[in-house]
C-alpha atoms as a PDB file:
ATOM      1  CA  UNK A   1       2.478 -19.937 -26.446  1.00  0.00           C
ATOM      2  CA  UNK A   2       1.884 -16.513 -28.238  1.00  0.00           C
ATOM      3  CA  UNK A   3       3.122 -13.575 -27.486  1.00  0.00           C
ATOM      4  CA  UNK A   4      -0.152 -12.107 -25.521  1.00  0.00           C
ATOM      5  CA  UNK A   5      -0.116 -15.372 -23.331  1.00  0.00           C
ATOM      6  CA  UNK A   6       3.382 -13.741 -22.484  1.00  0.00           C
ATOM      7  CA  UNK A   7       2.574 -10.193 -21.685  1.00  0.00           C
ATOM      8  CA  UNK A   8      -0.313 -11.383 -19.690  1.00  0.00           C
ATOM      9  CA  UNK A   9       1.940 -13.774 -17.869  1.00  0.00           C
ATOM     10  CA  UNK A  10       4.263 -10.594 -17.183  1.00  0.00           C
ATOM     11  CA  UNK A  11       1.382  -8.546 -16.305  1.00  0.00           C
ATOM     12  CA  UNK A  12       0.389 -11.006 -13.232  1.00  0.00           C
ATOM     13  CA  UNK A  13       3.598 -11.728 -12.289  1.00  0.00           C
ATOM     14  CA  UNK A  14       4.377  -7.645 -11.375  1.00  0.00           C
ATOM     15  CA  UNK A  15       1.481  -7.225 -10.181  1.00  0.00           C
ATOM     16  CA  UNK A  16       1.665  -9.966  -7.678  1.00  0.00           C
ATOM     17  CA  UNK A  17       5.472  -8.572  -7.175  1.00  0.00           C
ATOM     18  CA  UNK A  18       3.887  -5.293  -6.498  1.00  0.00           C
ATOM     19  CA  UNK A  19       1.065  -6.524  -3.840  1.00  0.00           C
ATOM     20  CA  UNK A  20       3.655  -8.727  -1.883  1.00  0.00           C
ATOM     21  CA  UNK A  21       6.042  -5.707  -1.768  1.00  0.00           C
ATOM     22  CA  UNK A  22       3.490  -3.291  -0.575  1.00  0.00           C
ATOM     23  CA  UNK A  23       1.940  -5.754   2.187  1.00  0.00           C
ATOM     24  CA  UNK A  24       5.463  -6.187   3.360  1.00  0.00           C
ATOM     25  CA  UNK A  25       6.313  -2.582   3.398  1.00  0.00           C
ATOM     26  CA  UNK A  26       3.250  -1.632   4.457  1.00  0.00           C
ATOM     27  CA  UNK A  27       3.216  -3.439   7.731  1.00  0.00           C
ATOM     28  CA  UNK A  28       5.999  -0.896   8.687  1.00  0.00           C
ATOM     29  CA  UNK A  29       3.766   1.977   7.566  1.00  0.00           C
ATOM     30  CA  UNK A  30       1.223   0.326   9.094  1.00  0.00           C
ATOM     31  CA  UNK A  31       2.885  -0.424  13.134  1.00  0.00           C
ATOM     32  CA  UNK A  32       4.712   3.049  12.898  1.00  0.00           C
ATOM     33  CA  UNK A  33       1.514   4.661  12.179  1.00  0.00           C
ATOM     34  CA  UNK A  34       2.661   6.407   9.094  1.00  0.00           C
ATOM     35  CA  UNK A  35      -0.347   5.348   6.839  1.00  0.00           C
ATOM     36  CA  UNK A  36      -1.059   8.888   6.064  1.00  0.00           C
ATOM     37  CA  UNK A  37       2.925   8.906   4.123  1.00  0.00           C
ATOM     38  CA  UNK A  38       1.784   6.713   1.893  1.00  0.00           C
ATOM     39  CA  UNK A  39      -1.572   8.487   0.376  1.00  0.00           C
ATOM     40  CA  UNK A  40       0.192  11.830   0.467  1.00  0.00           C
ATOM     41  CA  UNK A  41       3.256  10.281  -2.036  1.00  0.00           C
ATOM     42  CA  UNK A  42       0.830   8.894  -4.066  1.00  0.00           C
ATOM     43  CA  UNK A  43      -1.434  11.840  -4.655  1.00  0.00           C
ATOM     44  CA  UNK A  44       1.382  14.368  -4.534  1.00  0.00           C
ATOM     45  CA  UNK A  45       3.440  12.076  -7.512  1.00  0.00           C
ATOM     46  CA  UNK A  46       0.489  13.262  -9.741  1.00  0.00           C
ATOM     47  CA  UNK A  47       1.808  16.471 -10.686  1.00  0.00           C
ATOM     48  CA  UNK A  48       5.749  14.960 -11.555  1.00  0.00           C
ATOM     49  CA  UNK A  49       4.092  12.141 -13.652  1.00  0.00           C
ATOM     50  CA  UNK A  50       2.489  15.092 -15.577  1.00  0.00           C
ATOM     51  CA  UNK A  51       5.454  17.694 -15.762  1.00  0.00           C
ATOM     52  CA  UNK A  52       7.719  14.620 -16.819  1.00  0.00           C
ATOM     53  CA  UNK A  53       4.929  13.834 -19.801  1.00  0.00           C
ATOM     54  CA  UNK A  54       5.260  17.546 -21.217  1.00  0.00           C
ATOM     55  CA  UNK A  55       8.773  17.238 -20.660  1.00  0.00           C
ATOM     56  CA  UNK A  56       9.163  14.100 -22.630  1.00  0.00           C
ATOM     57  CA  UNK A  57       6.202  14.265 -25.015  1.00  0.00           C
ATOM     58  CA  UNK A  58       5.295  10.774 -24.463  1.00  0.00           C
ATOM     59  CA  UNK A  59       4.912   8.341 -22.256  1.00  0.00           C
ATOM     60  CA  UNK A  60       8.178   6.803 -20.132  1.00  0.00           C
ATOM     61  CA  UNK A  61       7.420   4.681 -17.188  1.00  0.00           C
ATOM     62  CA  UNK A  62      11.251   5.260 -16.141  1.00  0.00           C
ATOM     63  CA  UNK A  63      10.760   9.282 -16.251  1.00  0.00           C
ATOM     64  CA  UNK A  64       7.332   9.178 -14.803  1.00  0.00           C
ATOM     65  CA  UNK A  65       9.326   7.357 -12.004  1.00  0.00           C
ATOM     66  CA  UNK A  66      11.439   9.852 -11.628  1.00  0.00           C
ATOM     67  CA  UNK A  67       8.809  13.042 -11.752  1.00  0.00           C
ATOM     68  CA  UNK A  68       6.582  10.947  -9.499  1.00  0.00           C
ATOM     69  CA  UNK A  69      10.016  10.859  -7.044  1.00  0.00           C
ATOM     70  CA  UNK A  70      10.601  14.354  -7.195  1.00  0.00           C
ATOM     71  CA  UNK A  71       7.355  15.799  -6.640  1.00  0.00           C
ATOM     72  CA  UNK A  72       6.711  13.201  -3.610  1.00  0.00           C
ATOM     73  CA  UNK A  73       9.934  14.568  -1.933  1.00  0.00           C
ATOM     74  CA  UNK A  74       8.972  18.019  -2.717  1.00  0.00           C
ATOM     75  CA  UNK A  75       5.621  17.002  -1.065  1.00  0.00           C
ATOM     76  CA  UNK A  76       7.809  15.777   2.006  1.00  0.00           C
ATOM     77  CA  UNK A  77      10.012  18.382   2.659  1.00  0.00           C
ATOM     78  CA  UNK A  78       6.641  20.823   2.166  1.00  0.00           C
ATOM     79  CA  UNK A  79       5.014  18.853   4.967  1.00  0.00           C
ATOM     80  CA  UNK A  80       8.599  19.160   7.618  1.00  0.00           C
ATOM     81  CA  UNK A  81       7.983  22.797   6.612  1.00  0.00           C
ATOM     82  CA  UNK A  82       4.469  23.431   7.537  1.00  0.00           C
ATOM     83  CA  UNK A  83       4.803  20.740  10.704  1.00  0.00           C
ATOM     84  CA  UNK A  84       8.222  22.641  11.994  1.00  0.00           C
ATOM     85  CA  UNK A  85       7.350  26.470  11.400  1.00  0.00           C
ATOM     86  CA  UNK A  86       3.778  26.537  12.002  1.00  0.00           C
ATOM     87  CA  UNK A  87       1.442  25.419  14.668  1.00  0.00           C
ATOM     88  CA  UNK A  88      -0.223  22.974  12.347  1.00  0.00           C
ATOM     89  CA  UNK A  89      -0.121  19.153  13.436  1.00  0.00           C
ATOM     90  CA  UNK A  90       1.392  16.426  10.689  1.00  0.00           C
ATOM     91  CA  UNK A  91      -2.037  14.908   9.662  1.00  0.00           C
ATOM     92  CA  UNK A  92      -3.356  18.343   8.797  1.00  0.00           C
ATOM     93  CA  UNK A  93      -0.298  19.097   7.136  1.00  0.00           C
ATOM     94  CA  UNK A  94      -0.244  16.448   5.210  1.00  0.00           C
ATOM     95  CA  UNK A  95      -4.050  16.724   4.206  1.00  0.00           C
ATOM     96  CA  UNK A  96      -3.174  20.263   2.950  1.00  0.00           C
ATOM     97  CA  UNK A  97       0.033  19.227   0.806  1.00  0.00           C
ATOM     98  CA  UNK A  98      -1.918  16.390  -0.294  1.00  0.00           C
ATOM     99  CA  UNK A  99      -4.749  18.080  -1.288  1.00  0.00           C
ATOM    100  CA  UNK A 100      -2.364  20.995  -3.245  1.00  0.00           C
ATOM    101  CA  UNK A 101      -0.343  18.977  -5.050  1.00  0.00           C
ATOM    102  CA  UNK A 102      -3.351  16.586  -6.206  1.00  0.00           C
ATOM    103  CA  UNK A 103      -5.303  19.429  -7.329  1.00  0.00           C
ATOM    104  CA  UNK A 104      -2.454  20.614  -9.448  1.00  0.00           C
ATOM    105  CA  UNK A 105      -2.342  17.143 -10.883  1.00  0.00           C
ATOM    106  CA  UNK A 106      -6.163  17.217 -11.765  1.00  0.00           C
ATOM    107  CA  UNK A 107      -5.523  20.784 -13.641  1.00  0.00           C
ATOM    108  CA  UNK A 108      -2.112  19.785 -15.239  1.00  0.00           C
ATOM    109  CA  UNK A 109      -3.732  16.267 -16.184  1.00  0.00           C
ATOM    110  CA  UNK A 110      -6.725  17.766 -17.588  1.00  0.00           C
ATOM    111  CA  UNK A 111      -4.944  20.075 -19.818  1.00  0.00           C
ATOM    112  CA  UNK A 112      -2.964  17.141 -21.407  1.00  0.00           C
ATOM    113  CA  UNK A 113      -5.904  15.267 -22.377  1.00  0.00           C
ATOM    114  CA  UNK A 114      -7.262  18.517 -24.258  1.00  0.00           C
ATOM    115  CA  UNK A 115      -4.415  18.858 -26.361  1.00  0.00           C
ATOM    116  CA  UNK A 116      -3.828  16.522 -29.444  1.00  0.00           C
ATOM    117  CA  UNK A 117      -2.913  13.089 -28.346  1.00  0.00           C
ATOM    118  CA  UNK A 118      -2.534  13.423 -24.586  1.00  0.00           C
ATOM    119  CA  UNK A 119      -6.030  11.376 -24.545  1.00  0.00           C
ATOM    120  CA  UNK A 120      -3.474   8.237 -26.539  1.00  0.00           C
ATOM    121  CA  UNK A 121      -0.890   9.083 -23.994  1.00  0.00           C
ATOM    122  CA  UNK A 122      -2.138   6.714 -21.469  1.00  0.00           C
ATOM    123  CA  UNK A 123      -1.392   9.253 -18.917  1.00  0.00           C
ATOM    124  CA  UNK A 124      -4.894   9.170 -17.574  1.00  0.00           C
ATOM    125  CA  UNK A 125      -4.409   5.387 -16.442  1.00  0.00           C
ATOM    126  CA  UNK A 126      -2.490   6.914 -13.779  1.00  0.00           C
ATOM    127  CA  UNK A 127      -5.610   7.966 -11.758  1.00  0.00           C
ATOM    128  CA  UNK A 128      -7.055   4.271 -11.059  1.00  0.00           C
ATOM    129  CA  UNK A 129      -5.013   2.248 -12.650  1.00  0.00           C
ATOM    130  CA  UNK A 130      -4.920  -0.218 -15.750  1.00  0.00           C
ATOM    131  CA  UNK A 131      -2.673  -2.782 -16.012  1.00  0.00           C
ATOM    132  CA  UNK A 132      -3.595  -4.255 -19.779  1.00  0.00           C
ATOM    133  CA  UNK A 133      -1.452  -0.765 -20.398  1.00  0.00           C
ATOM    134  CA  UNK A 134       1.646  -2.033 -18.750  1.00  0.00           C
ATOM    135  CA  UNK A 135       3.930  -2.067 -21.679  1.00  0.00           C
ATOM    136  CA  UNK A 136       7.270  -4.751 -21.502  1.00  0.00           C
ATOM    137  CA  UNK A 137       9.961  -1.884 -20.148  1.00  0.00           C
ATOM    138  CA  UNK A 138       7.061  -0.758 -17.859  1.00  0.00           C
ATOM    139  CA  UNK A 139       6.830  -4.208 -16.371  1.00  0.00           C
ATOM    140  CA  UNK A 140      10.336  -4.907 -16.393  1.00  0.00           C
ATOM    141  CA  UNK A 141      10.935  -1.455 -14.263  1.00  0.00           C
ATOM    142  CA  UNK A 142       8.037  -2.408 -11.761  1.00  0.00           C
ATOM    143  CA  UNK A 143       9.551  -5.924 -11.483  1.00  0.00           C
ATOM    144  CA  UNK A 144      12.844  -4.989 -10.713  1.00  0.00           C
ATOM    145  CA  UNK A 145      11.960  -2.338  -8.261  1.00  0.00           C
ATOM    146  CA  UNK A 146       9.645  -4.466  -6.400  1.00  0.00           C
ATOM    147  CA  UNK A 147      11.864  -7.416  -6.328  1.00  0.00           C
ATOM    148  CA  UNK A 148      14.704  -4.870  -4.920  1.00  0.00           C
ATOM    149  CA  UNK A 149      12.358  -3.469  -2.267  1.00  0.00           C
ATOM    150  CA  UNK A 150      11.926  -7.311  -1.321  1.00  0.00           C
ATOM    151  CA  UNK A 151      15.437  -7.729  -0.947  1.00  0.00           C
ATOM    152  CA  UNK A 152      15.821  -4.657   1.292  1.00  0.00           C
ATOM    153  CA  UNK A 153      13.135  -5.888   3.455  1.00  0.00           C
ATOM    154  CA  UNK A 154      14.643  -9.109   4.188  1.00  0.00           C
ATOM    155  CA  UNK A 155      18.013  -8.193   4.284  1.00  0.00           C
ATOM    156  CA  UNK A 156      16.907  -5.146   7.173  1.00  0.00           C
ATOM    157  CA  UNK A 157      14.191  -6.924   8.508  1.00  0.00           C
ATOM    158  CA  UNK A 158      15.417  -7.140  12.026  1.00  0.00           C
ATOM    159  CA  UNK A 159      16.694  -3.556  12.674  1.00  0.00           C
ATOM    160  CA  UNK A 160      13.503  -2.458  10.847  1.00  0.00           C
ATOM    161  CA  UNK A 161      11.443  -4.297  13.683  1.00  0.00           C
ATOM    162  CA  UNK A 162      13.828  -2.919  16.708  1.00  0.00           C
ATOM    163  CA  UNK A 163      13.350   0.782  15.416  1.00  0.00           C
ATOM    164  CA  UNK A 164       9.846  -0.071  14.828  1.00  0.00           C
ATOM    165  CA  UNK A 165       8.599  -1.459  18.459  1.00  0.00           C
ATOM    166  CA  UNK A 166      11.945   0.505  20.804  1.00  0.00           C
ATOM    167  CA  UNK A 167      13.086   3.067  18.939  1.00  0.00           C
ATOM    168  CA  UNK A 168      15.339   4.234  22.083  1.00  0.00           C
ATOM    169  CA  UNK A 169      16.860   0.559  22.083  1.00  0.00           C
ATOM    170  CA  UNK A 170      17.787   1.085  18.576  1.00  0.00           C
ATOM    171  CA  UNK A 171      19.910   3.774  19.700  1.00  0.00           C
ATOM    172  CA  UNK A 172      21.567   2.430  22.559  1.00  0.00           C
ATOM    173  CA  UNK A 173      22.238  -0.308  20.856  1.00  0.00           C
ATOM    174  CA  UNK A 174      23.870   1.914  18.039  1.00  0.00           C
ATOM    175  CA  UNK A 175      21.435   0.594  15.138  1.00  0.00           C
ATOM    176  CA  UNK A 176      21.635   3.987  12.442  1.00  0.00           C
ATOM    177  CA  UNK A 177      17.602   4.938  13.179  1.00  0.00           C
ATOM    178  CA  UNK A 178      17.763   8.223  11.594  1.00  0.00           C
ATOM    179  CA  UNK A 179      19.299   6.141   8.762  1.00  0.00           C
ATOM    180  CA  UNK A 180      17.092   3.124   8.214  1.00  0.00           C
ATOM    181  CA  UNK A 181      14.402   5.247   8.697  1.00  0.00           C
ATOM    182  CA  UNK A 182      15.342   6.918   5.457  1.00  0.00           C
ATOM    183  CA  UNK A 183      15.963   3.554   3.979  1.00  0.00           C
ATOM    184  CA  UNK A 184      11.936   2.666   5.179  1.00  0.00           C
ATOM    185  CA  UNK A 185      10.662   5.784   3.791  1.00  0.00           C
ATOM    186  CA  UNK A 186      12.729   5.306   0.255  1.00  0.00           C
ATOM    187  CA  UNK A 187      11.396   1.724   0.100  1.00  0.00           C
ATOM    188  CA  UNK A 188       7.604   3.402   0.812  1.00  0.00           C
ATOM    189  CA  UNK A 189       7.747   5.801  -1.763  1.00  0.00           C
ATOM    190  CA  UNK A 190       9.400   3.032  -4.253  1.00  0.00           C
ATOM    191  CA  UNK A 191       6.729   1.174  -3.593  1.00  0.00           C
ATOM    192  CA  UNK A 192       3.978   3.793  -4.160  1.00  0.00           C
ATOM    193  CA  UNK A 193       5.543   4.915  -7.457  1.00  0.00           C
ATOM    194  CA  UNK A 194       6.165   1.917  -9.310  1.00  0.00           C
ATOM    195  CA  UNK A 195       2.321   1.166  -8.048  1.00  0.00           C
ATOM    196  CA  UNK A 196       0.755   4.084  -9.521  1.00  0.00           C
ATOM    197  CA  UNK A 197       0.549   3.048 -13.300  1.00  0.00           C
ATOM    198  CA  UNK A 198      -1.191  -0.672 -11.779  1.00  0.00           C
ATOM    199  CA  UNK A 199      -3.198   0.400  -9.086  1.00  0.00           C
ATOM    200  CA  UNK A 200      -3.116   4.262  -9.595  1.00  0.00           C
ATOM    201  CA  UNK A 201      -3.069   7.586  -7.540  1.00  0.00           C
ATOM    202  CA  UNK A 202      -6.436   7.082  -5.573  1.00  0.00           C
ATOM    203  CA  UNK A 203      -5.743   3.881  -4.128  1.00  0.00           C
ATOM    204  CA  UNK A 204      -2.571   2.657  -4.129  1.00  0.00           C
ATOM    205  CA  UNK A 205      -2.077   4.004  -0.533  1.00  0.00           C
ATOM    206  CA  UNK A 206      -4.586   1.090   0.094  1.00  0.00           C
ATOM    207  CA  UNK A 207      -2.687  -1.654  -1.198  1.00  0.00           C
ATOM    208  CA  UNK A 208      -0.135  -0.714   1.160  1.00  0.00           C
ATOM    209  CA  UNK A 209      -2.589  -0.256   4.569  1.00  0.00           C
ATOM    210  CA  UNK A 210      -5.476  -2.719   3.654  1.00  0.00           C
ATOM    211  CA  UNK A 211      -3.162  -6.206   3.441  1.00  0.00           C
ATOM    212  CA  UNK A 212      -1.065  -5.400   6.750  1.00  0.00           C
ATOM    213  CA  UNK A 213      -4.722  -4.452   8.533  1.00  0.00           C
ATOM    214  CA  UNK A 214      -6.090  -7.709   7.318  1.00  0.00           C
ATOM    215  CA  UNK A 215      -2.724  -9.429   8.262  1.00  0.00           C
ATOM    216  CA  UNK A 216      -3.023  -7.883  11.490  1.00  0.00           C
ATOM    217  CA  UNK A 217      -5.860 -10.347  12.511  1.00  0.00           C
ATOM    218  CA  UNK A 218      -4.480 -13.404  11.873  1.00  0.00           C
ATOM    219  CA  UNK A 219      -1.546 -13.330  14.625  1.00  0.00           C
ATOM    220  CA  UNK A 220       1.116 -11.283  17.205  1.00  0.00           C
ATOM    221  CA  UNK A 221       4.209 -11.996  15.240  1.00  0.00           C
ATOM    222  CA  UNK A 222       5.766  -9.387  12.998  1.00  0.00           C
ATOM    223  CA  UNK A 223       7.272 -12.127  10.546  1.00  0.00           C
ATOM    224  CA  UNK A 224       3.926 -14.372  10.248  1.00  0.00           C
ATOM    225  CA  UNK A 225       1.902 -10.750   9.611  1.00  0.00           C
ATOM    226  CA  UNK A 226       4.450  -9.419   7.008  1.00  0.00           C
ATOM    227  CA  UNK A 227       4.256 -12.708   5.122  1.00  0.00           C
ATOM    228  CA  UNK A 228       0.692 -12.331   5.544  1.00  0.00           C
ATOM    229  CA  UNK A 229      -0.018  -8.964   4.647  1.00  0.00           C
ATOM    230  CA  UNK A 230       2.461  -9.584   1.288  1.00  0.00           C
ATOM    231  CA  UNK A 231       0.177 -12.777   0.580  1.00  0.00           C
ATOM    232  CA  UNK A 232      -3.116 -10.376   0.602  1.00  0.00           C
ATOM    233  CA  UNK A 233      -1.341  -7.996  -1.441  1.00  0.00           C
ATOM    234  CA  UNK A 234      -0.110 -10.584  -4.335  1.00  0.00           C
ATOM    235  CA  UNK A 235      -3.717 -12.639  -4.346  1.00  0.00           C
ATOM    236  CA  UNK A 236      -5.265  -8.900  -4.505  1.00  0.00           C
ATOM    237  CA  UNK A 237      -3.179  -8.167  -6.910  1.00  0.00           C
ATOM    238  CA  UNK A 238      -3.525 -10.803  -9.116  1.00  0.00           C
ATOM    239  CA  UNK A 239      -7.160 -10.789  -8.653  1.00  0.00           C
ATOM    240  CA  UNK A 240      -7.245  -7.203  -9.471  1.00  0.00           C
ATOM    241  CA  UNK A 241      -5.231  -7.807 -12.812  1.00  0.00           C
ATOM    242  CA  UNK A 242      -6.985 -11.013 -13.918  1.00  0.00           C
ATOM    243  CA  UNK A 243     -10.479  -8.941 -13.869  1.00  0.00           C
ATOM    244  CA  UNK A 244      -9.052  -5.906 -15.785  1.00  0.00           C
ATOM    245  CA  UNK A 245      -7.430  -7.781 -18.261  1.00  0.00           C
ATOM    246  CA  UNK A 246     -10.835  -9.637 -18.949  1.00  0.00           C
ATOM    247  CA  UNK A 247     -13.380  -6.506 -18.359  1.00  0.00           C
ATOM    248  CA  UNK A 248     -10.764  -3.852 -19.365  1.00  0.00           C
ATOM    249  CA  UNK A 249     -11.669  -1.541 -16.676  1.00  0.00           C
ATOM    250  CA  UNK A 250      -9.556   0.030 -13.923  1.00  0.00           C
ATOM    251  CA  UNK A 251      -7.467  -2.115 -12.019  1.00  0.00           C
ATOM    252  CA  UNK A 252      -7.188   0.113  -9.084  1.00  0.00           C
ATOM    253  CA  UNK A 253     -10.420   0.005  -7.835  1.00  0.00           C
ATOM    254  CA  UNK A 254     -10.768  -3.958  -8.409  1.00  0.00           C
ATOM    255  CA  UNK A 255      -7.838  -4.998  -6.307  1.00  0.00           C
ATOM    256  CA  UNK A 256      -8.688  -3.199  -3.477  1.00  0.00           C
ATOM    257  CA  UNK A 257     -12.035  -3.973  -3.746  1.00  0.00           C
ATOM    258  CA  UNK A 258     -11.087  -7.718  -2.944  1.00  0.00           C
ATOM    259  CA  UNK A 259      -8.031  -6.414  -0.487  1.00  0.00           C
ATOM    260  CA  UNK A 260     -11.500  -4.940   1.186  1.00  0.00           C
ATOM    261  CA  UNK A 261     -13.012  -8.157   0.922  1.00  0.00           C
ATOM    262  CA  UNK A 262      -9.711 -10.185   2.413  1.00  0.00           C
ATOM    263  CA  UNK A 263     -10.230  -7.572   4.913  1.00  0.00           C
ATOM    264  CA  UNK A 264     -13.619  -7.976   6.155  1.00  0.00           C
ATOM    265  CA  UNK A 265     -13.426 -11.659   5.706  1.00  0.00           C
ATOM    266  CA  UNK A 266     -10.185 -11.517   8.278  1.00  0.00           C
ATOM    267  CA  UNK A 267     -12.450  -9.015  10.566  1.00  0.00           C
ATOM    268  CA  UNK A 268     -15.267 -11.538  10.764  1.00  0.00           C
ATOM    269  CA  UNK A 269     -13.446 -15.256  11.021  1.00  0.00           C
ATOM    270  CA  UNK A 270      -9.518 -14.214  12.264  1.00  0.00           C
ATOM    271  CA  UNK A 271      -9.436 -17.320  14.912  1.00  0.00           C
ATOM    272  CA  UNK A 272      -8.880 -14.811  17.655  1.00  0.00           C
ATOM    273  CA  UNK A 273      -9.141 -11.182  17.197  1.00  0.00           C
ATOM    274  CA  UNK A 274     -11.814 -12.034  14.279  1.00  0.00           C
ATOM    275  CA  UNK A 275     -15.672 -10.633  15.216  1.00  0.00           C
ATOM    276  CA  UNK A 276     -17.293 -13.630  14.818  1.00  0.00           C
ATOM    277  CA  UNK A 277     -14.884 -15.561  16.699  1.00  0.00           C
ATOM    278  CA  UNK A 278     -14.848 -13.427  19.978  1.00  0.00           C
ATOM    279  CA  UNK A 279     -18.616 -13.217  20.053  1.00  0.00           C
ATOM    280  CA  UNK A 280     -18.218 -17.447  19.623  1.00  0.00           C
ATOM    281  CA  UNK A 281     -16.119 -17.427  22.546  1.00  0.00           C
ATOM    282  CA  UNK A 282     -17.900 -15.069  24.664  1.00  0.00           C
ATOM    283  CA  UNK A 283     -21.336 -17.374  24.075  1.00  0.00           C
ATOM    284  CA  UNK A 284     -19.412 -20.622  25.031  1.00  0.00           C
ATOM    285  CA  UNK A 285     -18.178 -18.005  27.898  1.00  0.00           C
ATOM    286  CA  UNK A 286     -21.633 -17.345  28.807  1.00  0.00           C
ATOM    287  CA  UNK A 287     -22.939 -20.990  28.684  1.00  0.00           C
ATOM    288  CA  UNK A 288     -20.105 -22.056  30.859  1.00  0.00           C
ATOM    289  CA  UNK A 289     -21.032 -19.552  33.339  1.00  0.00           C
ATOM    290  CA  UNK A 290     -24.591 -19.977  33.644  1.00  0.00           C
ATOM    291  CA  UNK A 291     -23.819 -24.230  34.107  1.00  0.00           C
ATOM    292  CA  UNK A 292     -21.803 -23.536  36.809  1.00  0.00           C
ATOM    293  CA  UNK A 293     -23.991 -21.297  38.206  1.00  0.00           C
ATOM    294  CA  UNK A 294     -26.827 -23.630  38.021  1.00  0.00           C
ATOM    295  CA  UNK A 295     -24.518 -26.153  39.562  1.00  0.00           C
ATOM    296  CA  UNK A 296     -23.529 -24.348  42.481  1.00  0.00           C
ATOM    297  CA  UNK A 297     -27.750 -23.641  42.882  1.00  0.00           C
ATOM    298  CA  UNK A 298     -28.112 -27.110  43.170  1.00  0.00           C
ATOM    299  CA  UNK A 299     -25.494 -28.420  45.167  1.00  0.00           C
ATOM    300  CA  UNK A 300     -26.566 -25.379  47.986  1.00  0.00           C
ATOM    301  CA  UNK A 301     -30.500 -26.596  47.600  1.00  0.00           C
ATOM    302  CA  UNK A 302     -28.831 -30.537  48.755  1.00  0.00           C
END
């Protein structure tokens, strides 16, 4: 086996780390209705990623990490701000730090590329994603991370779901909320960091909503639709992967074009909550109705 056989082995294997760690997570993100979290980290990591490149001088998955970090937790404490000392909701705020910090991305990432060799940085990837430029350390950091946010899950999976569902149980109870909902939020942003280089700032919010909504469909248990949602996210992943590799475009937009299409095909033919299945039911419904209306017709004309 040569060495690219390798490297594209590696390549599939983080990526499907990545998409079963953000369906996981993102079932959380999902049921405590903080979808929004997610896109705001990942747009507002733009501007680190780009103030750790000039920093460096070249690229560093490791110190993009850490830029991407910082911003996103400059991002956060700018959205407390604005929620606690203003009159503006969260989902505005958000929109507005979202909106500020990704701008200053676009300007910051824009003047890289028109200086001599910020085009070769590979910097630009971080917009939609490419993973045939996933380099061996930058694979190795993404697999370790996600693997670790795997871990967490599992380990805190069951005071996750109390403060999840009965947050005031959780407390009386003396479960840490405050605490492990730190420890979510950490594993969230993990999550959307080590994504950005394989998915990339536009979308990797998706890959964390799309596989728990599609999940979501399939059954009432939080354990069967986090194992769920993680299986959407590796197959999308993979899928996503295998077609960049071979095309060399933009993984981003691929795997959550099929997460979309594990969606929609969940929407439609989910055995109970699915479209196609309700309106199925309702018909048989219908037809059961009308016989024993047309029975009870009958047996009042004998």
């Amino acid at each position: 086996m040569n060495r690219m056989d390798i490297n594209v082995q590696w390549v599939f294997t983080s990526t499907a780390l990545l998409g079963l760690a953000s369906g996981m997570i993102g079932t959380f993100a999902l049921l405590k209705k903080q979808s929004l979290i997610g896109d705001a980290m990942a747009h507002a990591a733009l501007p680190g990623i780009c103030i750790a490149f000039l920093l460096y001088g070249q690229k560093s998955l490791l110190l993009f990490l850490i830029g991407a970090t910082c911003s996103g937790y400059i991002a956060t404490i700018c959205i407390q701000f604005i929620v606690k000392h203003t009159r503006v909701k969260e989902d505005a705020a958000i929109g507005i730090v979202l909106s500020v910090f990704f701008g200053l991305g676009i300007v910051l990432l824009t003047w890289i590329n028109q200086h001599e060799g910020g085009n070769q940085s590979g910097i630009h990837d971080f917009l939609f994603g490419k993973a045939a430029s996933l380099t061996g350390s930058d694979v190795n950091v993404l697999t370790v991370t996600a693997v670790t946010v795997i871990i967490m899950i599992l380990i805190f999976f069951k005071e996750f779901k109390i403060i999840t569902f009965d947050r005031a149980f959780a407390q009386g109870i003396g479960i840490p909320v405050s605490l492990l909902n730190g420890v979510l939020m950490f594993l969230i942003v993990s999550v959307v960091v080590i994504g950005l280089q394989a998915v990339g700032v536009v979308l990797m919010s998706a890959l964390l909503i799309t596989p728990a909504l599609a999940a979501r469909y399939w059954t009432e248990k939080l354990e069967w639709m986090t194992l769920l949602a993680g299986g959407f996210g590796a197959l999308s992943g993979v899928a996503g992967a295998y077609i960049s590799l071979i095309a060399y475009a933009p993984t981003g937009p691929l795997v959550i074009i099929f997460a979309t299409v594990l969606f929609i095909f969940s929407f439609l033919f989910a055995p109970k909550r699915g479209l196609c299945s309700k309106m199925i039911r309702r018909h048989i419904e219908r037809k059961k109705l009308q016989s024993q209306q047309l029975m009870y017709k009958r047996g009042e004309q004998l």
